[in-house]
N, C-alpha and C. Protein backbone atom coordinates (compact mmCIF):
# COMPACT_ATOMS: atom_id res chain seq x y z
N UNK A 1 0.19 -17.46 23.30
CA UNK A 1 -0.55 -16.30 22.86
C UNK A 1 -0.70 -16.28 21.35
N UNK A 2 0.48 -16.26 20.61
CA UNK A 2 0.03 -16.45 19.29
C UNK A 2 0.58 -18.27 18.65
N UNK A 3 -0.02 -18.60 18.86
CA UNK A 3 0.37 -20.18 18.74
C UNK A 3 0.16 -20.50 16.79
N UNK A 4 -0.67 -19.71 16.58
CA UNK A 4 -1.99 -19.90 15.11
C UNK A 4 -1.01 -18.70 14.57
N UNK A 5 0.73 -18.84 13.91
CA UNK A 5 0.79 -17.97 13.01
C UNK A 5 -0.32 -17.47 11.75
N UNK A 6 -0.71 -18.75 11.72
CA UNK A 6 -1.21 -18.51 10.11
C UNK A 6 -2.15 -17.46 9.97
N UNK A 7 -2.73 -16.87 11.46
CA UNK A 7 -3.74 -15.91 11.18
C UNK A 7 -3.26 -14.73 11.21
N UNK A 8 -1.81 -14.70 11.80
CA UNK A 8 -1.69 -13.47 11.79
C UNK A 8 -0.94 -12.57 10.74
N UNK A 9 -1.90 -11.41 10.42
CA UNK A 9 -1.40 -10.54 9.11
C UNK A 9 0.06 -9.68 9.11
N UNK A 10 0.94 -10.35 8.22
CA UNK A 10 1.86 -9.15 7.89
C UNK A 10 1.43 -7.62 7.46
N UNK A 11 1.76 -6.68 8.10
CA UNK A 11 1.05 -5.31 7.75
C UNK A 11 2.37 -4.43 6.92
N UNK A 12 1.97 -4.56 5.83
CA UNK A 12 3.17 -3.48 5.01
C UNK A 12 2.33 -2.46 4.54
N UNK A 13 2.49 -1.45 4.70
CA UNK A 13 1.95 -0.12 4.27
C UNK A 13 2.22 0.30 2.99
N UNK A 14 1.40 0.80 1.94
CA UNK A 14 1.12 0.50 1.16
C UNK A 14 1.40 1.96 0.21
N UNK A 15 2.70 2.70 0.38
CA UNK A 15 2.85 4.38 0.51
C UNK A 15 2.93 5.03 -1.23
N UNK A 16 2.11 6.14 -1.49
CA UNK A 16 1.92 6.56 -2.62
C UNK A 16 3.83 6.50 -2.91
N UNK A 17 4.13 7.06 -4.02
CA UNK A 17 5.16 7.69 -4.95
C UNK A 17 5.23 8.93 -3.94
N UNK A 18 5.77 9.07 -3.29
CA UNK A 18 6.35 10.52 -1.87
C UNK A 18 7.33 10.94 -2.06
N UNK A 19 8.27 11.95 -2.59
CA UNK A 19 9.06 12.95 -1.78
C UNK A 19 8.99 14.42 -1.49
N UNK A 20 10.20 14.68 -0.83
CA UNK A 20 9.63 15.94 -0.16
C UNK A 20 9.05 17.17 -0.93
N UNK A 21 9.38 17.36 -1.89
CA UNK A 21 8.65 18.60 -2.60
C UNK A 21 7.69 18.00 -2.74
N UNK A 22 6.87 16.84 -2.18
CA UNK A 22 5.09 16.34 -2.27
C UNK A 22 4.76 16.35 -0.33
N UNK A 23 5.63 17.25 0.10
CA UNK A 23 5.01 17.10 1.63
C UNK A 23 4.38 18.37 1.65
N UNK A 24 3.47 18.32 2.21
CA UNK A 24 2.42 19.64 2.75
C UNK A 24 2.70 21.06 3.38
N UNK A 25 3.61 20.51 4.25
CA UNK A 25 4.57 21.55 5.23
C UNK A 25 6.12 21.03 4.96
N UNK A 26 6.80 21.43 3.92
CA UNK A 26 8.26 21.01 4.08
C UNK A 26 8.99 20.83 4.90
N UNK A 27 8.90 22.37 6.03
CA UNK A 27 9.44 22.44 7.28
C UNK A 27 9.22 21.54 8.17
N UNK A 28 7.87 20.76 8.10
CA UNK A 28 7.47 20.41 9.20
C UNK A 28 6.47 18.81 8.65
N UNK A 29 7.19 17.95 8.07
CA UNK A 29 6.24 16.59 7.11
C UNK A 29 6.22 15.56 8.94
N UNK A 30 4.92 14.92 8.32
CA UNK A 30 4.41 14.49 9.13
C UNK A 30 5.38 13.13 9.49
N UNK A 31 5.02 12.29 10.10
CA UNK A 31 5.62 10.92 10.15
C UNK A 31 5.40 10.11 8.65
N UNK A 32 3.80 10.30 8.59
CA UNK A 32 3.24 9.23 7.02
C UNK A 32 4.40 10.03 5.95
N UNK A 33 4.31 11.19 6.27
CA UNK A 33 5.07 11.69 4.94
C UNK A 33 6.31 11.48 4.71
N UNK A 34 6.96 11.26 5.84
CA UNK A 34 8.28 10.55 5.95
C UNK A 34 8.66 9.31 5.49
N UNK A 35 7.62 8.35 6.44
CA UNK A 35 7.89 7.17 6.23
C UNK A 35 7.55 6.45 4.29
N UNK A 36 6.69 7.12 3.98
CA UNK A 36 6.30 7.34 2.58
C UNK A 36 7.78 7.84 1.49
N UNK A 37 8.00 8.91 1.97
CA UNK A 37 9.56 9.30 1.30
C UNK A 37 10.56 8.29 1.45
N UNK A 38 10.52 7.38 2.37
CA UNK A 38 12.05 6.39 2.77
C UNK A 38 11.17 5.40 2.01
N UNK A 39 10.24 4.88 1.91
CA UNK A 39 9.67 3.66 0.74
C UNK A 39 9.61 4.24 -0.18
N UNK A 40 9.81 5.09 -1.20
CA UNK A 40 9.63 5.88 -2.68
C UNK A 40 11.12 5.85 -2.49
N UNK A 41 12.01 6.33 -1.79
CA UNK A 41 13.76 6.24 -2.15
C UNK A 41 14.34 4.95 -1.74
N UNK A 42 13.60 3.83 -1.32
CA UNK A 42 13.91 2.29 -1.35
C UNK A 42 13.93 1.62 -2.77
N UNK A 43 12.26 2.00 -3.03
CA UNK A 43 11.92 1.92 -4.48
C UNK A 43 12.74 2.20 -5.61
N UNK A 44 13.42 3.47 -4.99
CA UNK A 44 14.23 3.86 -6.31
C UNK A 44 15.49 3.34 -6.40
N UNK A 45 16.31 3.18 -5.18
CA UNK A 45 17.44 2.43 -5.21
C UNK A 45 17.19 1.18 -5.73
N UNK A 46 16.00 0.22 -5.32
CA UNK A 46 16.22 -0.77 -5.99
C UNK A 46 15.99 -0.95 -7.63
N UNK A 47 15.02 0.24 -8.09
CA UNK A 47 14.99 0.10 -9.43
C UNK A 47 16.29 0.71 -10.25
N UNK A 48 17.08 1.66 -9.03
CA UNK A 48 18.78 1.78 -9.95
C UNK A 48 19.42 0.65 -10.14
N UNK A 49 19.25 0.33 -9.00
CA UNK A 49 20.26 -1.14 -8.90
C UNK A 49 19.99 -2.45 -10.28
N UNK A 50 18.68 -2.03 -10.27
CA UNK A 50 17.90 -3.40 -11.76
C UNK A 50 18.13 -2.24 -12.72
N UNK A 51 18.23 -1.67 -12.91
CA UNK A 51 19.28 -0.61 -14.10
C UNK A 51 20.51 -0.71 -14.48
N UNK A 52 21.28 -0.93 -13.39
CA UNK A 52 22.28 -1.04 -13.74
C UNK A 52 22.65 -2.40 -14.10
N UNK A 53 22.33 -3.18 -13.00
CA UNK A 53 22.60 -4.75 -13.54
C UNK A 53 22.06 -5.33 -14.83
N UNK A 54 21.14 -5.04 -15.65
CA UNK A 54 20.34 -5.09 -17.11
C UNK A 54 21.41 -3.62 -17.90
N UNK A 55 22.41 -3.05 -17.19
CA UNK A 55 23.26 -2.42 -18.54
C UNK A 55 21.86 -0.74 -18.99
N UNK A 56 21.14 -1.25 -18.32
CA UNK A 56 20.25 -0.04 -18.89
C UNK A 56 21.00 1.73 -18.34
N UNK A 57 21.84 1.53 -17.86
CA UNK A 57 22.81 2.96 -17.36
C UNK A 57 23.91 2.75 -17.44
N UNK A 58 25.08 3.54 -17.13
CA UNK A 58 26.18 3.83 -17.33
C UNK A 58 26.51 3.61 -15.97
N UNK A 59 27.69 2.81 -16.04
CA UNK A 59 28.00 2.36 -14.58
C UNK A 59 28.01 3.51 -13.26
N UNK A 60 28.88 4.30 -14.27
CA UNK A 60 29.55 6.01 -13.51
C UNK A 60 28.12 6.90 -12.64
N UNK A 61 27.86 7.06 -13.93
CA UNK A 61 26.09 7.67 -13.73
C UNK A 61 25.37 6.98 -12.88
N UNK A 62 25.17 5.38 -12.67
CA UNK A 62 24.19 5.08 -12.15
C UNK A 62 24.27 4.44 -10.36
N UNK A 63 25.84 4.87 -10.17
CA UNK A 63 26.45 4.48 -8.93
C UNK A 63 26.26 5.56 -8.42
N UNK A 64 26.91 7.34 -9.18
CA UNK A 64 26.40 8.77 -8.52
C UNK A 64 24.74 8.65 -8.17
N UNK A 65 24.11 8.50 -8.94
CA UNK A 65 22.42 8.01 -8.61
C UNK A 65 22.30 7.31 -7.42
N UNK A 66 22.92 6.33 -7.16
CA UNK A 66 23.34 5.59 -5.79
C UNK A 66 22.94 6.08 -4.80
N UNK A 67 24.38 6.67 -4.90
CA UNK A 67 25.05 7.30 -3.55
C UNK A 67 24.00 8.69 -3.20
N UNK A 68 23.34 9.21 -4.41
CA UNK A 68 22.48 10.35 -4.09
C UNK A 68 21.15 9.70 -3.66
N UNK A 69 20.64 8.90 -3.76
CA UNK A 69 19.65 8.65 -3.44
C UNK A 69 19.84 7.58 -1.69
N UNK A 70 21.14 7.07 -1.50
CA UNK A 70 21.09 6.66 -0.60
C UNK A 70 21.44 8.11 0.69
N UNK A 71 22.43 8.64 -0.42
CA UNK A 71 22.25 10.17 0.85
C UNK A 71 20.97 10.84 1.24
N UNK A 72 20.36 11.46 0.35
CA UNK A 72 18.60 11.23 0.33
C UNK A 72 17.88 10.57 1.57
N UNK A 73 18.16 9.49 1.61
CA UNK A 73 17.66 8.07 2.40
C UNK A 73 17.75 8.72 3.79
N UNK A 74 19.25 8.88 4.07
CA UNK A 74 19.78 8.91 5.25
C UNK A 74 19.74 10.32 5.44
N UNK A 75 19.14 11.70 5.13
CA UNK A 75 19.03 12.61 5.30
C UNK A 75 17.52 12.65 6.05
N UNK A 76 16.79 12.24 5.38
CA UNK A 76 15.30 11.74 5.73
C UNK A 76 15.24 11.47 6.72
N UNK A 77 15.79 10.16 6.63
CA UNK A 77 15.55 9.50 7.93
C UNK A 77 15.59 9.90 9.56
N UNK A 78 16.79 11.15 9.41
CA UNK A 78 17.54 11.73 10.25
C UNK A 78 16.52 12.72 10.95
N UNK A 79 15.30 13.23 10.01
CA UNK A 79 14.18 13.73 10.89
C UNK A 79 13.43 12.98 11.38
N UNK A 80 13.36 11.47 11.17
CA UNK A 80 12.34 10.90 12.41
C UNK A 80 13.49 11.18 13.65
N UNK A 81 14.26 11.44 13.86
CA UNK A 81 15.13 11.39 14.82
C UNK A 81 15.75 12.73 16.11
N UNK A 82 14.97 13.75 14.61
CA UNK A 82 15.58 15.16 15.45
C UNK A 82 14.60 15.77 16.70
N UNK A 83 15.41 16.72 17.50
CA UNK A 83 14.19 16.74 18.46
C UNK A 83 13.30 17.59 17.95
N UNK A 84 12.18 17.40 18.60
CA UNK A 84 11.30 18.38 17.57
C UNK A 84 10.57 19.68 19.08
């Protein structure tokens, strides 16, 4: 069936700068708006992480940044999950 990788397209979505004080209905953000918020707090963990390793932050500071943005992450996430 797919024998011809080469044609077939990787699809990565392509999501503005998102979080939740940019969702429409706070109470109630759509899937895009979600999935948009967990790529904008990927984004940001990895640009803490190249912060910290280049010395551009304070170790202390930029590990609390971490852990808040990975809590963030996993708070999010937790509504693709709830029943609705």
């Amino acid at each position: 069936m797919f024998e011809d990788d080469e044609k077939i397209i990787d699809f990565k979505p392509k999501y503005p700068h998102t979080l939740p004080q940019d969702w429409k209905d706070i109470d109630n953000p759509t899937v895009y708006e979600i999935s948009a918020t967990l790529e904008t707090l990927k984004k940001m963990y990895a640009n803490q992480v190249k912060d910290l390793n280049e010395g551009r932050v304070e170790t202390e500071i930029g590990e609390e940044n971490l852990r808040n943005i990975a809590t963030n992450y996993q708070s999010i996430k937790s509504i693709l999950f709830e029943p609705r």
